[in-house]
Protein backbone atom coordinates (compact mmCIF):
# COMPACT_ATOMS: atom_id res chain seq x y z
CA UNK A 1 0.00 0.00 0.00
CA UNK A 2 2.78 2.41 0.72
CA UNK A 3 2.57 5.17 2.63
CA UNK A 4 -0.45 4.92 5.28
CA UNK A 5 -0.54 8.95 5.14
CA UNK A 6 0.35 11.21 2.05
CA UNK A 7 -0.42 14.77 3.21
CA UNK A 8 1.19 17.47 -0.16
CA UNK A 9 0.39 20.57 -0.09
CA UNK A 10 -2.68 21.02 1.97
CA UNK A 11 -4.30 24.28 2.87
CA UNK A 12 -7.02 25.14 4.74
CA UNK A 13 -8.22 28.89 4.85
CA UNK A 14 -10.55 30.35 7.99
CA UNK A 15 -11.44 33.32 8.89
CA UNK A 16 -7.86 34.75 10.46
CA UNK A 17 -6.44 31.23 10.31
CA UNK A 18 -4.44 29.20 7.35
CA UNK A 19 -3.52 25.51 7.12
CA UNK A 20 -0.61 26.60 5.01
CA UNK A 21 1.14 24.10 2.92
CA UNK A 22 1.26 21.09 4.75
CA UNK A 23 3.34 18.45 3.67
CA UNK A 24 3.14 15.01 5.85
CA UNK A 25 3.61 11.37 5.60
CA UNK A 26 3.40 8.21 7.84
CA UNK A 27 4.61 4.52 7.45
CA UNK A 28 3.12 1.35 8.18
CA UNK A 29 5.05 0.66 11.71
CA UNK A 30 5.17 4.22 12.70
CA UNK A 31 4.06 6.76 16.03
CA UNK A 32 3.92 10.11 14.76
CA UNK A 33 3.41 12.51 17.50
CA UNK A 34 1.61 15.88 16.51
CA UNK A 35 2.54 18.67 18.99
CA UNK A 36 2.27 22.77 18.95
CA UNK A 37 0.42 25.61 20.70
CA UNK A 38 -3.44 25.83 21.21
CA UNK A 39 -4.67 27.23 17.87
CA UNK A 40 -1.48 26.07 15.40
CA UNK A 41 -3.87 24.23 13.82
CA UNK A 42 -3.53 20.11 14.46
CA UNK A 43 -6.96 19.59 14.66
CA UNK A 44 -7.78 21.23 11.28
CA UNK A 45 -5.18 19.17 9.91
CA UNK A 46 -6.35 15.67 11.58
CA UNK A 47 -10.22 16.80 10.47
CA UNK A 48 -8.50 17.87 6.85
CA UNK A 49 -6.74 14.57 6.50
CA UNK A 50 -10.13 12.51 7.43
CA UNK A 51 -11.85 14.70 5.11
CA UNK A 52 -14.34 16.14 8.26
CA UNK A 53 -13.47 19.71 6.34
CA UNK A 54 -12.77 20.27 2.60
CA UNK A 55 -8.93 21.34 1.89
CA UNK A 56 -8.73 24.64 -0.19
CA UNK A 57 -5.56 22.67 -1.67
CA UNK A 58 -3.13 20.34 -1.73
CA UNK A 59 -3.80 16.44 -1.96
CA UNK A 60 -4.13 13.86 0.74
CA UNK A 61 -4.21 10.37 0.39
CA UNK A 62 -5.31 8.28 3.26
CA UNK A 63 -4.63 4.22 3.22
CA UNK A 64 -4.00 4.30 -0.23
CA UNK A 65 -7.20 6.71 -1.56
CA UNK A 66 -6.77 9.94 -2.63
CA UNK A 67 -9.72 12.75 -1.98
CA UNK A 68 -13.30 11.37 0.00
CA UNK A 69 -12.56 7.91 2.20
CA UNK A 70 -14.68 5.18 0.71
CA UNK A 71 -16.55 2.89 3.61
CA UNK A 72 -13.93 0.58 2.70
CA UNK A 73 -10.86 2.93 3.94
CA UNK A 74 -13.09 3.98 7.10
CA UNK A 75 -12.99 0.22 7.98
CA UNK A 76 -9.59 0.21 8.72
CA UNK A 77 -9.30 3.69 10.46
CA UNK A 78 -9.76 4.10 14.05
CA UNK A 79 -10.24 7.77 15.38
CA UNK A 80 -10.91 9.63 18.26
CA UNK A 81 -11.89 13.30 18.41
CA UNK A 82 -11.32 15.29 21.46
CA UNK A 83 -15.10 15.97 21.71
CA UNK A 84 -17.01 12.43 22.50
CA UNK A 85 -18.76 12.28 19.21
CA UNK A 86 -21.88 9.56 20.09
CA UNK A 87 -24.95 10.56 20.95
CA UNK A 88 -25.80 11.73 24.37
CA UNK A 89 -29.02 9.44 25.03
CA UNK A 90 -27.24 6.62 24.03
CA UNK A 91 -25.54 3.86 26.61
CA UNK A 92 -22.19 1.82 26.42
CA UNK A 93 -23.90 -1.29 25.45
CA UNK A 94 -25.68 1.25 22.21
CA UNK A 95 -21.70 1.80 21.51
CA UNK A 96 -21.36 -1.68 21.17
CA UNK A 97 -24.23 -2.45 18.82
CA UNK A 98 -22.97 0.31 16.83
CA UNK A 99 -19.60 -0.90 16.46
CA UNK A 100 -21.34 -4.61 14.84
CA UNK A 101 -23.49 -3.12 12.50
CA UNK A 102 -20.51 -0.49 11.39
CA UNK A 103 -18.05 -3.30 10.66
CA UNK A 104 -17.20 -6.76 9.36
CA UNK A 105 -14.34 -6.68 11.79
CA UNK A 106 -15.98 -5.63 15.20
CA UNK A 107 -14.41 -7.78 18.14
CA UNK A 108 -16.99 -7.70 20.79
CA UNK A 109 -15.36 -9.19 23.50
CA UNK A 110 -12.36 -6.83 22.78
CA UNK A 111 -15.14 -3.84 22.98
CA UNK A 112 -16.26 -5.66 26.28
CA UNK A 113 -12.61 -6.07 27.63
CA UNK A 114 -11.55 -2.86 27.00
CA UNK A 115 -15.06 -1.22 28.62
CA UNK A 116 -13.95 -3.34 32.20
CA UNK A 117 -10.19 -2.35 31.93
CA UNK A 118 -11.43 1.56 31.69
CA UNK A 119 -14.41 0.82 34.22
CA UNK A 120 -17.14 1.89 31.73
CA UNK A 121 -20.26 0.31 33.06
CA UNK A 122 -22.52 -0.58 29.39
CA UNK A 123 -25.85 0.69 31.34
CA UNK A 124 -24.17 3.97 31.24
CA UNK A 125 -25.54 7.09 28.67
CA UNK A 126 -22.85 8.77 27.32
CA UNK A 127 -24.10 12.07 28.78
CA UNK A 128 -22.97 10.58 32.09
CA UNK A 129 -19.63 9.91 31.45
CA UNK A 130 -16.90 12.48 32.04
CA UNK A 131 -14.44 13.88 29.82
CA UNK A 132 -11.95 11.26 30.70
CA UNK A 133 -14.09 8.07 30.47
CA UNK A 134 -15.61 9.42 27.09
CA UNK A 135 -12.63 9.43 25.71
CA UNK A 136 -12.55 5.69 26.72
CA UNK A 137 -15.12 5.30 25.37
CA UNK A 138 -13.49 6.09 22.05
CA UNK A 139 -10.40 4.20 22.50
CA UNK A 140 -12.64 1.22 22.89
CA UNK A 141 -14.52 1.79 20.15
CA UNK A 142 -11.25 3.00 17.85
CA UNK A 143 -9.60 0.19 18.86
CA UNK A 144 -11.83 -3.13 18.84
CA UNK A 145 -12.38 -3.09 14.60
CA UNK A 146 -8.86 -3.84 14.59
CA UNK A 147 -8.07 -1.08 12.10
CA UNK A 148 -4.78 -0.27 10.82
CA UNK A 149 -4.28 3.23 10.70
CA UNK A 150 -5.33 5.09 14.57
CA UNK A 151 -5.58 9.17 13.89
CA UNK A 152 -6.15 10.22 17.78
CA UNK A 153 -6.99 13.65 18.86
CA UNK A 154 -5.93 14.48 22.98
CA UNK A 155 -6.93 10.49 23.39
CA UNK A 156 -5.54 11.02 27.19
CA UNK A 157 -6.65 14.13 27.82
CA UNK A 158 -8.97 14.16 31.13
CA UNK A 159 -7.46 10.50 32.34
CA UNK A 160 -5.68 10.91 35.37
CA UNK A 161 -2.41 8.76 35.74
CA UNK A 162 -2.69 5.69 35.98
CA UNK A 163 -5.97 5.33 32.93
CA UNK A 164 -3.10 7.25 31.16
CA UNK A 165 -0.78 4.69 31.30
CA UNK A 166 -3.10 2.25 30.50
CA UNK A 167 -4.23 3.87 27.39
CA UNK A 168 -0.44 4.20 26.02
CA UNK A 169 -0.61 0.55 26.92
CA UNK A 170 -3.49 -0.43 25.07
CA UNK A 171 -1.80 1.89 22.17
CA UNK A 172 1.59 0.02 22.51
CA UNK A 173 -0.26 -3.15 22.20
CA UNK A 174 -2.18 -2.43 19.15
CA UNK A 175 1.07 -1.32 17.29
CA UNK A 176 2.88 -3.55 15.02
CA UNK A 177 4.93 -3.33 11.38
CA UNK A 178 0.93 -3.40 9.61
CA UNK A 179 -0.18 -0.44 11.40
CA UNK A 180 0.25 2.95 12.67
CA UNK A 181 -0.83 5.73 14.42
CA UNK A 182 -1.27 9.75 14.40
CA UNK A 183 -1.31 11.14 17.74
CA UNK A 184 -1.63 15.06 18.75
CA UNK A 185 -1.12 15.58 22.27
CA UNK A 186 -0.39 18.15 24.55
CA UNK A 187 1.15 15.78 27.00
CA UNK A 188 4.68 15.65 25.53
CA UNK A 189 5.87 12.94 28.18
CA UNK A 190 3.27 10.39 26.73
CA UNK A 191 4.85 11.05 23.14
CA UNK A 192 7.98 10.28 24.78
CA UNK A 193 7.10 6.76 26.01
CA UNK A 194 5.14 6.15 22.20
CA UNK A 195 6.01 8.17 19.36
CA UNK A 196 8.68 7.47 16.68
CA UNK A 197 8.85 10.71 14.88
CA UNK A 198 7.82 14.39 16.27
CA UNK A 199 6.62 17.27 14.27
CA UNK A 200 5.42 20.26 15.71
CA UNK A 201 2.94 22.68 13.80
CA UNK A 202 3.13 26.18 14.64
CA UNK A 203 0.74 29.09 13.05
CA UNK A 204 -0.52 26.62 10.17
CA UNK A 205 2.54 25.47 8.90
CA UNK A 206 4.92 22.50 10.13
CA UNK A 207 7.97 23.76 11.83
CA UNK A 208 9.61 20.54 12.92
CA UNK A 209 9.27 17.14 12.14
CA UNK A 210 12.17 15.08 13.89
CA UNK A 211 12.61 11.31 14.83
CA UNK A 212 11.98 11.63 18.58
CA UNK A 213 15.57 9.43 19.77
CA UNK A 214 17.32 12.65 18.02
CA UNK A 215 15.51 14.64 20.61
CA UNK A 216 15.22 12.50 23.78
CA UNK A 217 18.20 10.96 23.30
CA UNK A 218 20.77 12.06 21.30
CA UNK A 219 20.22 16.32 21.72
CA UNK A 220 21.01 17.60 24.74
CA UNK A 221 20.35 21.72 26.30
CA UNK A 222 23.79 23.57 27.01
CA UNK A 223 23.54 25.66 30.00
CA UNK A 224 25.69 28.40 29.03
CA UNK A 225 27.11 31.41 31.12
CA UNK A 226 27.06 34.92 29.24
CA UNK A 227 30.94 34.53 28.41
CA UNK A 228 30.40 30.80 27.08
CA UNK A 229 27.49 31.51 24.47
CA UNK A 230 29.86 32.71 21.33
CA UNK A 231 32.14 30.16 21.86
CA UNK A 232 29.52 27.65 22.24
CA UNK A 233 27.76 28.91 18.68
CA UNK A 234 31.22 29.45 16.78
CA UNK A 235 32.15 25.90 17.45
CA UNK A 236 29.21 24.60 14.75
CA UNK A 237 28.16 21.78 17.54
CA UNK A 238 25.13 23.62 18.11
CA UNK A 239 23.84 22.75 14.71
CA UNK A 240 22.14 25.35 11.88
CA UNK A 241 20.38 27.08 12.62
CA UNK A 242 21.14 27.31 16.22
CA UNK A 243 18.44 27.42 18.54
CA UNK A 244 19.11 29.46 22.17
CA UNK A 245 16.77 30.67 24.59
CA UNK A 246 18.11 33.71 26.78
CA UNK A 247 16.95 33.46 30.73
CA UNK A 248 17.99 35.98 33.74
CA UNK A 249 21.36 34.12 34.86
CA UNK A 250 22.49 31.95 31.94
CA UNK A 251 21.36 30.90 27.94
CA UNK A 252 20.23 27.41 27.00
CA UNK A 253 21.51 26.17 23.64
CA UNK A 254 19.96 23.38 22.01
CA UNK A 255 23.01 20.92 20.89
CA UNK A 256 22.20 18.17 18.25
CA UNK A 257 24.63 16.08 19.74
CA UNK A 258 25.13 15.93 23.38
CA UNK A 259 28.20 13.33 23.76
CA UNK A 260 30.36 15.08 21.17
CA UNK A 261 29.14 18.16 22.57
CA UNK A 262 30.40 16.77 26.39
CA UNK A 263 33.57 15.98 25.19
CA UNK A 264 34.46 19.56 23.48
CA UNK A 265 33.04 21.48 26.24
CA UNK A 266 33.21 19.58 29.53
CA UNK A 267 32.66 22.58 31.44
CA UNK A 268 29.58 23.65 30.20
CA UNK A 269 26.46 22.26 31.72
CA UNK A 270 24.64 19.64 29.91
CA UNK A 271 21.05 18.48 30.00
CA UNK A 272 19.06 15.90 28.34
CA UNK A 273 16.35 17.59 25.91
CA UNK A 274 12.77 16.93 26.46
CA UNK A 275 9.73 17.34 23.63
CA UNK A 276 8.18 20.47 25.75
CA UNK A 277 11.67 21.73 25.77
CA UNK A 278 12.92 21.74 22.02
CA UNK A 279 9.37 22.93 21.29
CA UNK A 280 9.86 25.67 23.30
CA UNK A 281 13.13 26.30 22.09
CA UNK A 282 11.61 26.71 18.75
CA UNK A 283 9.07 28.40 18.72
CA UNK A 284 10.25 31.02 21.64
CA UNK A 285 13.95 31.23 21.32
CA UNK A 286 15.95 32.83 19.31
CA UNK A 287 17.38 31.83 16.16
CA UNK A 288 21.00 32.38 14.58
């Protein structure tokens, strides 16, 4: 099939908003976590690449079909919105039926298992549930067609802890080299227990997009002191462009390479690099 996700080109035009030129693809075996401010615009592009809003441009071809998903795509695509999106009168068990009649593939007693492991009672209406079961709700229901591609919207937004952890469980499980998923989260440390690749919208357009292990692991933040900073960007370890971001007492440096980094400048302060932290780095700091 190729690529799961072929995003070229898109734009989407609002009112004082712009989905501007959005190039993005995902692999069979892949996490892709989607990251950036309230308002850069991943939710227009997740509802632009399941076609929930036209595209003023661009292409986007979804499980191997370009333009409008067919029923047959939509079989094997599992999504969750960060709005519950079944009807309020409706109970658990009314999930489930739906779920059968929707698809050849439904796994009832995966529905069922998942509904104990979240502690979603069927006799419940959807209206009762709060933010956090809803959205387990959806996971449930996402994740029991067995589908191959999961596009998730804030799926653990509203869980506390330890539901958390068992949703990036259930996610872990589902994964394999068949299937993949796009996840946009605000919670940067649960894209650093899942995701592959990181890219970070900002404004409309894609700013970043970066395996995650070059971020987590590899990068690190230089802690520089005033008199260390020129030095530090003169020596080309901090990569081009370099990315600082100025505090009271000292300047942090994003280095692409921590080790080699360590070794050149052992007297400089050296952190590991966290998603929240490059992002900020980014799209705060300055650039040279």
């Amino acid at each position: 099939m190729g690529h799961f996700v072929n995003m070229e080109g898109v734009t989407k035009r609002y009112a004082g908003f712009s989905l501007e030129g959005v190039n993005l693809v995902i692999d069979p075996g892949e996490v892709v976590g989607l990251i950036g401010r309230n308002g850069a615009g991943k939710t227009t592009l997740i509802k632009s690449l399941l076609g929930i809003v036209h595209t003023d441009g661009g292409t986007v071809t979804l499980l191997g079909e370009t333009g409008v998903c067919s029923p047959a795509t939509r079989e094997h695509l599992g999504v969750i919105l960060d709005t519950c999106p079944f009807v309020d009168e409706m109970r658990v068990s009314d999930v489930a039926f739906l779920g059968k009649v929707s698809y050849p593939g439904w796994d009832g007693a995966r529905f069922e298992e998942l509904c104990h492991a979240s502690g979603l009672d069927g006799r419940k209406q959807v209206e009762k549930l709060s933010r956090g079961m809803g959205m387990s709700l959806q996971m449930a229901f996402a994740l029991a067609h067995d589908p191959q591609l999961l596009v998730l919207d804030e799926p653990t937004a509203g869980l506390d802890p330890i539901a958390r952890e068992e949703a990036l469980d259930a996610l872990r499980d589902f994964m394999d080299d068949d299937r993949a998923i796009l996840i946009s989260s605000h919670i940067t440390t649960d894209l650093e227990h899942i995701a592959d690749r990181i890219v970070c919208i900002d404004e409309g357009r894609i700013v970043f997009d970066i395996p995650k292990d070059d971020i987590c692991d590899t990068a690190g933040i230089a802690r520089c002191r005033t008199e260390e900073v020129d030095a530090v960007v003169g020596s080309g370890l901090a990569g081009s462009p370099v990315h600082m971001l100025r505090g009271a007492f000292s300047t942090d440096v994003f280095v692409p390479d921590r080790h080699t980094f360590a070794r050149t400048f052992p007297e400089v302060t050296l952190d590991r690099v966290t998603i929240e932290k490059y992002m900020t780095l980014v799209l705060k700091g300055e650039t040279r």
